[in-house]
N, C-alpha and C. Protein backbone atom coordinates (compact mmCIF):
# COMPACT_ATOMS: atom_id res chain seq x y z
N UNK A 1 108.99 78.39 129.93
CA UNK A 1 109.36 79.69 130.43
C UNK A 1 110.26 79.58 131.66
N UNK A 2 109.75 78.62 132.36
CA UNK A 2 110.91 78.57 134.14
C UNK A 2 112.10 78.02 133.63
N UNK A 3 112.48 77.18 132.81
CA UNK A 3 113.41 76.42 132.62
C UNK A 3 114.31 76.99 131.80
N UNK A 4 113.90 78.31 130.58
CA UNK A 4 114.16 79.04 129.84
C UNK A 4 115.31 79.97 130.73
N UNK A 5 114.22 80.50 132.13
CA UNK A 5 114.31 81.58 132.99
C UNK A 5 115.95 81.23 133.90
N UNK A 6 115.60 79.26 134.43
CA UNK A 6 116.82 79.08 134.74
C UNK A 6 118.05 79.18 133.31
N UNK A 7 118.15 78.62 132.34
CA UNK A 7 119.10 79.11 131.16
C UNK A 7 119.91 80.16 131.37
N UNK A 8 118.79 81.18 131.70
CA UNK A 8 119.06 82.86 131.60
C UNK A 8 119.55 83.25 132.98
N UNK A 9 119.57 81.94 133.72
CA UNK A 9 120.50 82.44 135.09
C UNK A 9 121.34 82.05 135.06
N UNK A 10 122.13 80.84 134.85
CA UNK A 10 123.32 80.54 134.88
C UNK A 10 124.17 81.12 133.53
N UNK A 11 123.54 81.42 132.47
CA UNK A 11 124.23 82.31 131.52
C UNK A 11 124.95 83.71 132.12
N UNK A 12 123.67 84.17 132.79
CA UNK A 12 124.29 85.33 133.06
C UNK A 12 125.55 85.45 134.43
N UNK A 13 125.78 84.28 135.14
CA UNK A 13 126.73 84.49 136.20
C UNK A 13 128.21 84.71 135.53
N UNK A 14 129.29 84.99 136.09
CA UNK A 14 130.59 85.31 136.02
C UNK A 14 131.34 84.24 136.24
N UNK A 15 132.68 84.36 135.43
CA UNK A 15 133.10 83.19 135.56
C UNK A 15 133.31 82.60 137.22
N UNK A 16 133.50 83.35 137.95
CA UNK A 16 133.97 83.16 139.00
C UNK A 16 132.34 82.46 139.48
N UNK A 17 131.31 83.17 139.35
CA UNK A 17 130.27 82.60 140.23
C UNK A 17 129.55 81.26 139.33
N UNK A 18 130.07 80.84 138.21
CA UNK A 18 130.06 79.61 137.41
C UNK A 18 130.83 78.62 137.95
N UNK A 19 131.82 78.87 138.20
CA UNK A 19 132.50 77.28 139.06
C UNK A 19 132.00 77.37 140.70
N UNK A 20 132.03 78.54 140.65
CA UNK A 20 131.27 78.05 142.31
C UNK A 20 130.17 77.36 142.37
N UNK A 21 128.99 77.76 141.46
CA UNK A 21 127.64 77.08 140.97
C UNK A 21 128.34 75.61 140.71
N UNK A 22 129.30 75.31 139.55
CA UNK A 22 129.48 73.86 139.47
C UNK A 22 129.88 72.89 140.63
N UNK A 23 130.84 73.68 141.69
CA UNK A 23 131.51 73.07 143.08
C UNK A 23 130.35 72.47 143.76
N UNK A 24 129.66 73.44 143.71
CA UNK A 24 128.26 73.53 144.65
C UNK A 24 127.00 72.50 144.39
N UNK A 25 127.14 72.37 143.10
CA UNK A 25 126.14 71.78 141.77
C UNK A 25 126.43 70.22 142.31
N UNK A 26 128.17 70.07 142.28
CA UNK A 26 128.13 68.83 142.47
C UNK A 26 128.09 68.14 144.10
N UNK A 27 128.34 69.19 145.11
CA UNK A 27 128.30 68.92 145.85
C UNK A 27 126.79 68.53 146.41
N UNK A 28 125.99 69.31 145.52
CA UNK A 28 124.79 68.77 146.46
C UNK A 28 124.09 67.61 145.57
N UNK A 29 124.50 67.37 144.27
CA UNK A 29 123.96 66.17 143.48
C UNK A 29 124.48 64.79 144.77
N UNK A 30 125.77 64.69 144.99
CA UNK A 30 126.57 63.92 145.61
C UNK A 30 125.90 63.93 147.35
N UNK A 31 125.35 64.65 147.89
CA UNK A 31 124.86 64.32 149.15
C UNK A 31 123.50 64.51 149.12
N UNK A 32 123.01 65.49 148.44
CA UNK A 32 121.03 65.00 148.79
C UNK A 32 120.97 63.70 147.98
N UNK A 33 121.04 64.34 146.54
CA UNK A 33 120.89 63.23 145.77
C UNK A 33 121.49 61.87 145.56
N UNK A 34 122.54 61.61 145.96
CA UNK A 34 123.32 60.48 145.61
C UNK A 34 124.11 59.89 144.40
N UNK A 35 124.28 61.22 144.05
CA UNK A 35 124.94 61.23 142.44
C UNK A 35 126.05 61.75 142.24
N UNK A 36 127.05 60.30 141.96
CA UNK A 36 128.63 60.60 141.75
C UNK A 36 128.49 61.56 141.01
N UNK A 37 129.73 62.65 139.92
CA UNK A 37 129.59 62.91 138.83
C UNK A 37 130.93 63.75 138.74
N UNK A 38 131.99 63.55 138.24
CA UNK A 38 133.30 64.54 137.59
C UNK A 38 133.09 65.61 137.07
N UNK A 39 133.90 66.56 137.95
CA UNK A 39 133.12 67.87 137.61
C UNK A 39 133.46 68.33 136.33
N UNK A 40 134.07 67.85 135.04
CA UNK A 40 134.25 67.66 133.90
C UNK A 40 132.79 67.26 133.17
N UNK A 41 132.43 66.38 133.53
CA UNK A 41 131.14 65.49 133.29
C UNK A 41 130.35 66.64 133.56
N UNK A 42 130.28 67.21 134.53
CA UNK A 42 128.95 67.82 135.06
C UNK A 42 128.88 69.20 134.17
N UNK A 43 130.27 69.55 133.99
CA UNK A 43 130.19 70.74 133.29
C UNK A 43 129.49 71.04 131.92
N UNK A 44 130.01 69.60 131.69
CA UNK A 44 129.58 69.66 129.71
C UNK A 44 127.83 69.29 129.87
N UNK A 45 127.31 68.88 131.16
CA UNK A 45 126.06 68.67 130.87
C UNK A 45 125.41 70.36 131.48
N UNK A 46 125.87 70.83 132.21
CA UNK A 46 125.27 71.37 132.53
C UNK A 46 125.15 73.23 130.76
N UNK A 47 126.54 72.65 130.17
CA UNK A 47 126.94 73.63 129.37
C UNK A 47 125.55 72.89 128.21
N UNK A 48 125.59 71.61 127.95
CA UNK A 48 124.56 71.03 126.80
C UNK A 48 123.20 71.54 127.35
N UNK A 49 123.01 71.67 128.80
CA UNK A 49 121.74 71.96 129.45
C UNK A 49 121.26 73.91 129.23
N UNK A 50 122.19 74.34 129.20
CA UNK A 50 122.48 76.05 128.87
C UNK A 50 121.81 76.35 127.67
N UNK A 51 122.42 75.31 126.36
CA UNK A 51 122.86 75.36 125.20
C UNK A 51 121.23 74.96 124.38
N UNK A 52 120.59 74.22 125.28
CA UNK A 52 119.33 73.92 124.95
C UNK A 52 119.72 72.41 123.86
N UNK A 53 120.52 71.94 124.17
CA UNK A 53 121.26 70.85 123.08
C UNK A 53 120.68 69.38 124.00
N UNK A 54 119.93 69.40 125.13
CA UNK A 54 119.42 68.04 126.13
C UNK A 54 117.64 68.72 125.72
N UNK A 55 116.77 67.72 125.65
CA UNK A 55 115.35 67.69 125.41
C UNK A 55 114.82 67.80 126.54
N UNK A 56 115.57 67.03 127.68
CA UNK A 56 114.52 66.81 128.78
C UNK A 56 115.86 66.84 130.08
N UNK A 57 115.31 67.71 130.80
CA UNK A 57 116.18 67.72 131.93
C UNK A 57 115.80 66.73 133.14
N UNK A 58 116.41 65.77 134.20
CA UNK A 58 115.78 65.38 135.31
C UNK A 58 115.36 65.89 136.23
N UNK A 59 113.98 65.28 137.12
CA UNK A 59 113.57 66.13 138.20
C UNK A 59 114.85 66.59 139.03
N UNK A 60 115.88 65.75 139.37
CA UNK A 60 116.71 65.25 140.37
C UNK A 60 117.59 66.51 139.44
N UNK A 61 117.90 66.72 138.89
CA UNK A 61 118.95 67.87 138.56
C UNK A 61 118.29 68.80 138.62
N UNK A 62 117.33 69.27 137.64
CA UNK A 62 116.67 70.69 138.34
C UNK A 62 116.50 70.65 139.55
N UNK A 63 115.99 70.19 140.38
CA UNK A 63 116.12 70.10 141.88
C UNK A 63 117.55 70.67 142.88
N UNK A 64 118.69 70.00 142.31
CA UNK A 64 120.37 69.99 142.59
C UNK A 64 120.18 71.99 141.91
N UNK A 65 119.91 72.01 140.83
CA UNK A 65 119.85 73.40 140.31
C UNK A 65 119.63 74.58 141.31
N UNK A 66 118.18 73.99 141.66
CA UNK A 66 117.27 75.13 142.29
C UNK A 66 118.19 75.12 143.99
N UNK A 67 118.64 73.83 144.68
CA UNK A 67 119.05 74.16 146.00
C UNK A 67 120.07 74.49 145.45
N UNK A 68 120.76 74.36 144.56
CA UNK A 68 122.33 75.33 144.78
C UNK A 68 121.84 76.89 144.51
N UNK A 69 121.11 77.26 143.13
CA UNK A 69 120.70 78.76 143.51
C UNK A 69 120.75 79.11 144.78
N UNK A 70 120.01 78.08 145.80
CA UNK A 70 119.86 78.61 146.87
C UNK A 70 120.99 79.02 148.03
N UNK A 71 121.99 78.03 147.39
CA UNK A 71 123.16 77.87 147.86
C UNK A 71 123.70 79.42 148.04
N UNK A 72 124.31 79.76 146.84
CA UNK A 72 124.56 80.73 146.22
C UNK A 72 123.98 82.12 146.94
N UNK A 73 122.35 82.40 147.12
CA UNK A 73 121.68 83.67 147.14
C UNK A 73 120.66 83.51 147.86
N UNK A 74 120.00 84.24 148.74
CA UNK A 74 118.90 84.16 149.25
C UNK A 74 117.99 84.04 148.54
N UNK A 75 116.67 83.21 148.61
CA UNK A 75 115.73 82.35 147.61
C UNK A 75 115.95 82.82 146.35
N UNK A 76 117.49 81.75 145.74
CA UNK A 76 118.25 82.02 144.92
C UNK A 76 117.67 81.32 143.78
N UNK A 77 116.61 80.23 144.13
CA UNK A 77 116.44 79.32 142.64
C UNK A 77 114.78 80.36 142.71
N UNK A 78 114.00 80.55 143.66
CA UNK A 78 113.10 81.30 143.43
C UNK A 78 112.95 82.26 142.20
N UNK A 79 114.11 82.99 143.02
CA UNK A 79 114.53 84.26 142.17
C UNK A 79 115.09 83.64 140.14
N UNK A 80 115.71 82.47 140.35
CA UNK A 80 116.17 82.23 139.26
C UNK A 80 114.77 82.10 137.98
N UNK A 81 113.60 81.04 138.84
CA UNK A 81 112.63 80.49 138.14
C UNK A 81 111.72 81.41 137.74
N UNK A 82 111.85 82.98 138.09
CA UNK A 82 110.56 83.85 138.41
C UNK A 82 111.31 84.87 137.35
N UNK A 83 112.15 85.08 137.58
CA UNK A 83 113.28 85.73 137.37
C UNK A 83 113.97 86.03 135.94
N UNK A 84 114.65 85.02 135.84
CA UNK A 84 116.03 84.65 135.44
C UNK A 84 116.99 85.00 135.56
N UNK A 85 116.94 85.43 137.12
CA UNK A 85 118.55 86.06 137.18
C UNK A 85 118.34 85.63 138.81
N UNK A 86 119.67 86.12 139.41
CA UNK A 86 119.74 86.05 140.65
C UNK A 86 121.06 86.75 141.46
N UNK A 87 120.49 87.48 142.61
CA UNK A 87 121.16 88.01 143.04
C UNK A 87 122.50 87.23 144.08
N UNK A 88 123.83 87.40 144.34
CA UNK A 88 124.70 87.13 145.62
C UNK A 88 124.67 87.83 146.21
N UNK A 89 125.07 87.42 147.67
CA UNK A 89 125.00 88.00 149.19
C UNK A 89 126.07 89.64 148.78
N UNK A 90 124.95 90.20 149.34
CA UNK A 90 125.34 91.34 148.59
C UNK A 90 125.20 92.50 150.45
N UNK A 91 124.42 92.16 151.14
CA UNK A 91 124.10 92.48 152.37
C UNK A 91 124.60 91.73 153.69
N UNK A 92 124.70 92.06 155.04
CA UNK A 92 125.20 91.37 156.08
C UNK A 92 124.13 90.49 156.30
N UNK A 93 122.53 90.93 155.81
CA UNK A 93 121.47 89.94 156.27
C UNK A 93 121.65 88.72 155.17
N UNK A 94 121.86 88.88 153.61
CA UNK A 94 121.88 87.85 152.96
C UNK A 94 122.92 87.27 153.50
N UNK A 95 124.38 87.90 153.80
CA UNK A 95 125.27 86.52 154.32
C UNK A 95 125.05 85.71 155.25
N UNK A 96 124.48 86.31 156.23
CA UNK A 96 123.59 85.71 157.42
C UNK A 96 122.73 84.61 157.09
N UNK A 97 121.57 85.03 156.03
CA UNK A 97 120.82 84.09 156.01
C UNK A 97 121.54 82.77 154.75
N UNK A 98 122.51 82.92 154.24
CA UNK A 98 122.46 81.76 153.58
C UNK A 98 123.56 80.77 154.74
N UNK A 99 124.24 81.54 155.05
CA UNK A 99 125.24 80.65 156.44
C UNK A 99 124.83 80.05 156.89
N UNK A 100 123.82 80.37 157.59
CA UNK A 100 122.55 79.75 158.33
C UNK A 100 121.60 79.06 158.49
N UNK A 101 121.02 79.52 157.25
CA UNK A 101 119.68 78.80 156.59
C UNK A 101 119.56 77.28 157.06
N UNK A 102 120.07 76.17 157.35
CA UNK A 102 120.47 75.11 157.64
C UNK A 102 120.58 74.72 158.79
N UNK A 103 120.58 75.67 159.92
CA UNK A 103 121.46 75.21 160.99
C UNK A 103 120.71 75.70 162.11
N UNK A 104 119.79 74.69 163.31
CA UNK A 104 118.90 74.96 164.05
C UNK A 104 119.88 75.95 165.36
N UNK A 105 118.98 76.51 166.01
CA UNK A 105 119.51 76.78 167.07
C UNK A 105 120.33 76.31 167.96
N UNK A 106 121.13 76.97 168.61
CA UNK A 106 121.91 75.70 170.04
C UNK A 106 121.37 75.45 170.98
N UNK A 107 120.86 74.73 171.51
CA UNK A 107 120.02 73.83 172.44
C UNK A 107 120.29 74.37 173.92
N UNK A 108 121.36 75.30 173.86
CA UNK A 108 120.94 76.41 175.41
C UNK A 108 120.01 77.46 174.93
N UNK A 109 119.71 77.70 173.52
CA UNK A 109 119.06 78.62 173.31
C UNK A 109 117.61 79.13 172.94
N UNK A 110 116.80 79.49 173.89
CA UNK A 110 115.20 79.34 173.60
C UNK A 110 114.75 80.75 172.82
N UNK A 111 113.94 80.53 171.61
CA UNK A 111 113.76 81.75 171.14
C UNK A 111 112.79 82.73 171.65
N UNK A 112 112.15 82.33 172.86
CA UNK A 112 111.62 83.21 173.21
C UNK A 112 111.98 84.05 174.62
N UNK A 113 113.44 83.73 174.57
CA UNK A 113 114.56 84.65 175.29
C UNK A 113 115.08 85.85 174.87
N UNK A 114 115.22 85.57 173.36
CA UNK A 114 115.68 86.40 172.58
C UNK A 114 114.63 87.63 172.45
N UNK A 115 115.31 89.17 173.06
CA UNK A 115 114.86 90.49 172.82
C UNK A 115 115.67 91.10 171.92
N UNK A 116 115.10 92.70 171.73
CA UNK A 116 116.01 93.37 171.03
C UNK A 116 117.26 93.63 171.28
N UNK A 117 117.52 93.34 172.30
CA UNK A 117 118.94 94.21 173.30
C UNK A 117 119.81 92.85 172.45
N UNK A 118 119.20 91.84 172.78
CA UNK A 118 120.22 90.56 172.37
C UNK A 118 120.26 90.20 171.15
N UNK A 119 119.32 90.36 170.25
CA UNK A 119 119.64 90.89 169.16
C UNK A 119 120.35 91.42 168.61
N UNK A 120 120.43 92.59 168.83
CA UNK A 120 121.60 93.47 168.69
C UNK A 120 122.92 93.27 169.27
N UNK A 121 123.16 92.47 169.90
CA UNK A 121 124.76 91.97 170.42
C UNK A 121 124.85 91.21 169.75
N UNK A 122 123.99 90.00 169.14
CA UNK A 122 124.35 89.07 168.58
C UNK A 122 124.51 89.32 166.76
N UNK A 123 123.96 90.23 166.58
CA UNK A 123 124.39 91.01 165.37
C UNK A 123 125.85 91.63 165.16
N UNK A 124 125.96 92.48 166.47
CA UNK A 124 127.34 92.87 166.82
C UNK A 124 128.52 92.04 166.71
N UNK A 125 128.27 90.79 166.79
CA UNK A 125 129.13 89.59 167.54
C UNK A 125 129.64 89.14 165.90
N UNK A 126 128.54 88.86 165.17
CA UNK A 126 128.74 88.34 163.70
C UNK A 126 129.27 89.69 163.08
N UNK A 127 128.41 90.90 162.93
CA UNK A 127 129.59 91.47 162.35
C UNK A 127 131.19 91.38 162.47
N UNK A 128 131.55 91.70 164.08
CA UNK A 128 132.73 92.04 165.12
C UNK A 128 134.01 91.07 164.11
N UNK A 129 133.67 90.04 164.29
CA UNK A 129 134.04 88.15 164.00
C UNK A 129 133.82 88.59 162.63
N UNK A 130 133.15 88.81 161.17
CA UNK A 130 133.54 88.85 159.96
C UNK A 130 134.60 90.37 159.71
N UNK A 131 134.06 91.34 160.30
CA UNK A 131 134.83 92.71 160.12
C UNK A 131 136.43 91.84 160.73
N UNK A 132 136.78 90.92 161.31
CA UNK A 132 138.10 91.17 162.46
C UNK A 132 139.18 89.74 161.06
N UNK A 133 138.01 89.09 160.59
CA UNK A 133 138.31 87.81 159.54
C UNK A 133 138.80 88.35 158.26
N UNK A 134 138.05 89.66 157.63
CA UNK A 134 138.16 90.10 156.74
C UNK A 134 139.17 89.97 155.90
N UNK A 135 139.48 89.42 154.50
CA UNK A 135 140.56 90.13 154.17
C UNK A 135 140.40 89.42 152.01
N UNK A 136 140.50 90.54 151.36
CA UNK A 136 140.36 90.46 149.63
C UNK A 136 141.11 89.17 149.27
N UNK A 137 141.79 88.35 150.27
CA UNK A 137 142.63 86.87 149.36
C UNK A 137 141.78 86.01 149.97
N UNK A 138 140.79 85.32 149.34
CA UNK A 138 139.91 83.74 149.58
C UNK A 138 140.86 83.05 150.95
N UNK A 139 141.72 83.01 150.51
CA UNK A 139 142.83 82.03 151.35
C UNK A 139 143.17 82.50 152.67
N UNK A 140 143.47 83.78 152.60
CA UNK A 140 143.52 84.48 154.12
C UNK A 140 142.45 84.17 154.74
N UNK A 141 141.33 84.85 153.83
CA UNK A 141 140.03 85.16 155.02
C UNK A 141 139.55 83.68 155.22
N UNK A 142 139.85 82.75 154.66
CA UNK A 142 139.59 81.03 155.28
C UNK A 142 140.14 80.93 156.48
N UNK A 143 141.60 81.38 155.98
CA UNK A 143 142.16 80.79 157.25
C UNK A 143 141.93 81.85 158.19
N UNK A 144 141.66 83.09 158.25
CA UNK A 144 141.24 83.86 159.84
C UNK A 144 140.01 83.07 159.73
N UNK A 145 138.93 83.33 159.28
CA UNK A 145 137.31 82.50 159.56
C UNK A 145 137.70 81.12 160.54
N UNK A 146 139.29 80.29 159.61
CA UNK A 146 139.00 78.69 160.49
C UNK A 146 140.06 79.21 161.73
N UNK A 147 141.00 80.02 162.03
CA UNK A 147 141.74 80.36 163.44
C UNK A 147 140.62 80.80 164.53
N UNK A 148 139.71 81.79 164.09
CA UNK A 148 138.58 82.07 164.71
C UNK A 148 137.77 80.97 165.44
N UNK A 149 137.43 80.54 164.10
CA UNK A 149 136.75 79.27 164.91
C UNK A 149 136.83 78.36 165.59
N UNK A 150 138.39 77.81 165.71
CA UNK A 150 139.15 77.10 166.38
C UNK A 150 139.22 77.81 167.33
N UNK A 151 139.52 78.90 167.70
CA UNK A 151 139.62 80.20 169.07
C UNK A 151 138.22 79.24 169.88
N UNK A 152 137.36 79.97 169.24
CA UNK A 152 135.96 80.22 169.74
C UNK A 152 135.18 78.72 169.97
N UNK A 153 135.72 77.78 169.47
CA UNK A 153 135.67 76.24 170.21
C UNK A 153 136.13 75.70 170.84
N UNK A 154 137.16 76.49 171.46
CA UNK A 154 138.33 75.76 173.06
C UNK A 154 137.50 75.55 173.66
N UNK A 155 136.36 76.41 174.70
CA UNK A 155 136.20 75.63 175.75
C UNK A 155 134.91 74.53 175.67
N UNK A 156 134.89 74.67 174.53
CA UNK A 156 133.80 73.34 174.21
C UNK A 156 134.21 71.97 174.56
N UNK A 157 135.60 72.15 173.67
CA UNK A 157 136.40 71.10 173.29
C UNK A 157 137.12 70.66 174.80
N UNK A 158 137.33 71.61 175.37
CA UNK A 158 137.97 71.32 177.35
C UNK A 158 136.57 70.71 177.98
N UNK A 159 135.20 70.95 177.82
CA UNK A 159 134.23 70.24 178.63
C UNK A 159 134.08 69.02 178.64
N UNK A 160 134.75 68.56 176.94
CA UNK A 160 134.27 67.35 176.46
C UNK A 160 134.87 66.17 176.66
């Protein structure tokens, strides 16, 4: 039934959110796991894996599966295994939390500093910075997201 459930998730994505799943697929086989693989290669297994045409899947790929769902969607393989479907960042909190999900605090920063007031600026701040990045061509909004960020790392980069 879970494995069925994943089937019925990657069937149902779009083409567009199918190669991102594969980009993603291989990217994390290749750094958690340690597994070369051509994303040609990966495709036709993952299409034989769809197709129900492989008997036995590996822990180590369902695994690569479930963190890229996660990749993808907020408890994205959850949702896939329970599921069979799964939602994309569809909210400012899901984009938030998958950006993030990964990435500890900055070491000036104690969480039990953090109130509502600062909260709320720092909400402000991420909106401000995606609303100002914005833009419908992949390629633009990269490159405002990486000008931004390059902005907003000068005086790091002057301390150092």
């Amino acid at each position: 039934m879970y494995i069925e459930n994943i089937r019925k998730t990657i069937k149902a994505m779009t083409d567009e959110q199918y190669v991102d799943f594969l980009n993603k697929l291989r990217k994390n086989l290749k750094y958690k796991f340690s597994i070369e693989i051509k994303l040609s290669q990966l495709k036709i297994q993952v299409e034989n894996f769809v197709e129900n045409k492989i008997e036995k899947i590996s822990i180590k790929y369902l695994e690569a599966y479930l963190f890229t769902f996660d990749d993808l969607a907020v408890q994205g393989g959850l949702k896939a295994i329970l599921h069979g479907e799964m939602t994309v960042a569809r909210t400012w909190r899901d984009l938030l939390m998958i950006s993030t999900q990964d990435q500890p605090l900055p070491k000036g920063i104690k969480i039990d500093l953090i109130d509502d007031v600062l909260i709320k600026d720092i909400k402000s701040l991420f909106m401000n910075v995606l609303k100002y990045c914005a833009n419908e061509n992949k390629e633009i909004l990269q490159h405002n997201i990486h000008a931004v960020n390059n902005f907003l790392t000068i005086q790091k980069d002057l301390d150092e």
